[in-house]
C-alpha atoms as a PDB file:
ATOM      1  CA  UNK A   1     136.830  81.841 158.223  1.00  0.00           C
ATOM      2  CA  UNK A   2     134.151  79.169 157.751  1.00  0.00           C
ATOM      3  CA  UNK A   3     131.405  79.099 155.678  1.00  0.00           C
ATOM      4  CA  UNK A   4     129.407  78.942 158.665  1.00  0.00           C
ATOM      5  CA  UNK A   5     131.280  81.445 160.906  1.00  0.00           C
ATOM      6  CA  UNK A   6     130.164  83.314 157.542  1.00  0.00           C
ATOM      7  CA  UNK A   7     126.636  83.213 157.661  1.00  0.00           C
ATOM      8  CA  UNK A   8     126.740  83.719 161.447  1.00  0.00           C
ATOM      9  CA  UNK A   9     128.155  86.908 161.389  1.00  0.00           C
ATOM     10  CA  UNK A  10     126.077  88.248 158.581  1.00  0.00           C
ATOM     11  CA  UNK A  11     122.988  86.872 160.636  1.00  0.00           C
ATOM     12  CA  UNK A  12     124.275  89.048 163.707  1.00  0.00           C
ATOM     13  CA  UNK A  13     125.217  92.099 161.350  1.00  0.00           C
ATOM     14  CA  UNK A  14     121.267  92.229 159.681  1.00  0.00           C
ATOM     15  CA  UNK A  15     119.916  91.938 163.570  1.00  0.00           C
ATOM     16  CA  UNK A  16     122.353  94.351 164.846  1.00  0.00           C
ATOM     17  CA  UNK A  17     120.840  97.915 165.766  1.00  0.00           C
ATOM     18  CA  UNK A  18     122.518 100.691 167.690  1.00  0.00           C
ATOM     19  CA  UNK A  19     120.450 103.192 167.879  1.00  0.00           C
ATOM     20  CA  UNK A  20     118.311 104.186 170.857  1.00  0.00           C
ATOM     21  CA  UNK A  21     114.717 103.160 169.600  1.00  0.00           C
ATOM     22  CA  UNK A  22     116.234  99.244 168.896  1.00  0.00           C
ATOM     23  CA  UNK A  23     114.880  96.574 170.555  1.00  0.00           C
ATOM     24  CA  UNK A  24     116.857  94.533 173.308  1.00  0.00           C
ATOM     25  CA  UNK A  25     117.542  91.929 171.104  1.00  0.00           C
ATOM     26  CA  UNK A  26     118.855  94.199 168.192  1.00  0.00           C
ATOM     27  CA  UNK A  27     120.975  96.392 170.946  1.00  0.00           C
ATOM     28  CA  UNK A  28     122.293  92.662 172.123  1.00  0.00           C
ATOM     29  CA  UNK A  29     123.557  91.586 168.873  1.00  0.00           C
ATOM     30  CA  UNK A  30     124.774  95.188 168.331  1.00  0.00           C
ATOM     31  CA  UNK A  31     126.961  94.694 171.917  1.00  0.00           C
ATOM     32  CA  UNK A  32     128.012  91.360 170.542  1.00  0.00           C
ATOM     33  CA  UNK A  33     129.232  92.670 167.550  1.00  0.00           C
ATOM     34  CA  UNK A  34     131.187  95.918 168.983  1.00  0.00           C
ATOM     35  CA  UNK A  35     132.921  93.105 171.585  1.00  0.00           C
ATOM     36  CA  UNK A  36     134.037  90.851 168.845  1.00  0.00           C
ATOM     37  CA  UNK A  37     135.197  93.547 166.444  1.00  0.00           C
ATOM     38  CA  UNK A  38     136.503  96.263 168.882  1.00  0.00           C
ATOM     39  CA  UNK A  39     137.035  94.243 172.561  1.00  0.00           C
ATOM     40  CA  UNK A  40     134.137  96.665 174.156  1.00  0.00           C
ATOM     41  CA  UNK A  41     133.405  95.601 177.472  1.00  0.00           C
ATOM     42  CA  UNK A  42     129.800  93.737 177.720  1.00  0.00           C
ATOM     43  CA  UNK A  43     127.836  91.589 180.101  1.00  0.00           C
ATOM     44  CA  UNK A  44     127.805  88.292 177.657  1.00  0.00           C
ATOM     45  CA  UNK A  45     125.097  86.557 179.813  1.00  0.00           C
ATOM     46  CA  UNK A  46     122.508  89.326 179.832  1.00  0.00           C
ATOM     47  CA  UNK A  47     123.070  89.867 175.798  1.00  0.00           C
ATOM     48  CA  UNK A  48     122.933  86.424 175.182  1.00  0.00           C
ATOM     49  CA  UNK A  49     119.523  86.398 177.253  1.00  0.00           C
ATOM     50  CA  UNK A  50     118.204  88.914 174.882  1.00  0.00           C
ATOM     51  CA  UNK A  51     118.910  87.486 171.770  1.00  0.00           C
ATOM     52  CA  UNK A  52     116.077  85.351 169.866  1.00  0.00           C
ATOM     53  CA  UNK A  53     116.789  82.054 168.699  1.00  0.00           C
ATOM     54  CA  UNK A  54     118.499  82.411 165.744  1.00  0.00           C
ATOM     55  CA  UNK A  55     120.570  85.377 167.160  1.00  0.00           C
ATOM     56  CA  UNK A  56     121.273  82.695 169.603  1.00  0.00           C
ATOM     57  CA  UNK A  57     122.230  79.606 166.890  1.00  0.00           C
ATOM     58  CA  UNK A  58     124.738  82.649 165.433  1.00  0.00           C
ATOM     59  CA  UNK A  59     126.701  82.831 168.666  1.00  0.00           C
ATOM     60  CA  UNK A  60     127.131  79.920 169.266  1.00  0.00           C
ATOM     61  CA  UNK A  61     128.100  78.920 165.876  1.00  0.00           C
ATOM     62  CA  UNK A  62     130.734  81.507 166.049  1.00  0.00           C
ATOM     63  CA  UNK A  63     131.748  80.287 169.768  1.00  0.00           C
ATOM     64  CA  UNK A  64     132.448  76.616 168.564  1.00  0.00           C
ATOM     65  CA  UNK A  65     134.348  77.986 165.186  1.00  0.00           C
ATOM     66  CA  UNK A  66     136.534  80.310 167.450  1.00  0.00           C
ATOM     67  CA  UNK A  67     137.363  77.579 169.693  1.00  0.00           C
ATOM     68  CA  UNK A  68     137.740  74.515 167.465  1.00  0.00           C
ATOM     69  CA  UNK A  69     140.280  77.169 165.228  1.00  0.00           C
ATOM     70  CA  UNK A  70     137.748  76.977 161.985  1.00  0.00           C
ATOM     71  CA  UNK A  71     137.864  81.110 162.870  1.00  0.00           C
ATOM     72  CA  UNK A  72     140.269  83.349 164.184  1.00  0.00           C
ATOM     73  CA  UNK A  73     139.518  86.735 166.435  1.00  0.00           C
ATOM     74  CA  UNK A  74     141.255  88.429 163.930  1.00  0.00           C
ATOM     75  CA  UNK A  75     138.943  87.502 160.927  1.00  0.00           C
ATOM     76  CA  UNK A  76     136.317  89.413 163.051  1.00  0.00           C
ATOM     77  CA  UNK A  77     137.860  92.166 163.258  1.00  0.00           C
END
């Protein structure tokens, strides 16, 4: 895993929040998260919406490692 596949997924992991009082941005990076690590269904669109910025930055970082091969689905897991 990259450095920065790294940092993304520890940026996603401190916004992540499950529970029912978390905000639509935390529950989005939550959904994220449970897809990546357990292949739970989720509408990617409407939890990428939700994200803020650097929720945002963190996908796509991990999008671009996962397709250029820097990161492998099975490091996430």
């Amino acid at each position: 895993m990259s450095p920065q596949s790294e940092m993304a997924l520890h940026t996603l992991r401190t916004m992540a929040r499950g529970h029912p009082g978390a905000s639509s941005g935390e529950r989005a990076a939550w959904e994220i998260l449970q897809n990546l690590q357990h292949c739970s269904r989720l509408d990617f669109a409407d939890c990428f919406i939700r994200l803020d910025g650097i929720g945002k930055r963190a996908v796509v970082q991990l999008l671009v490692d996962l397709a250029t091969g820097k990161t492998g689905l099975i490091e996430l897991r």
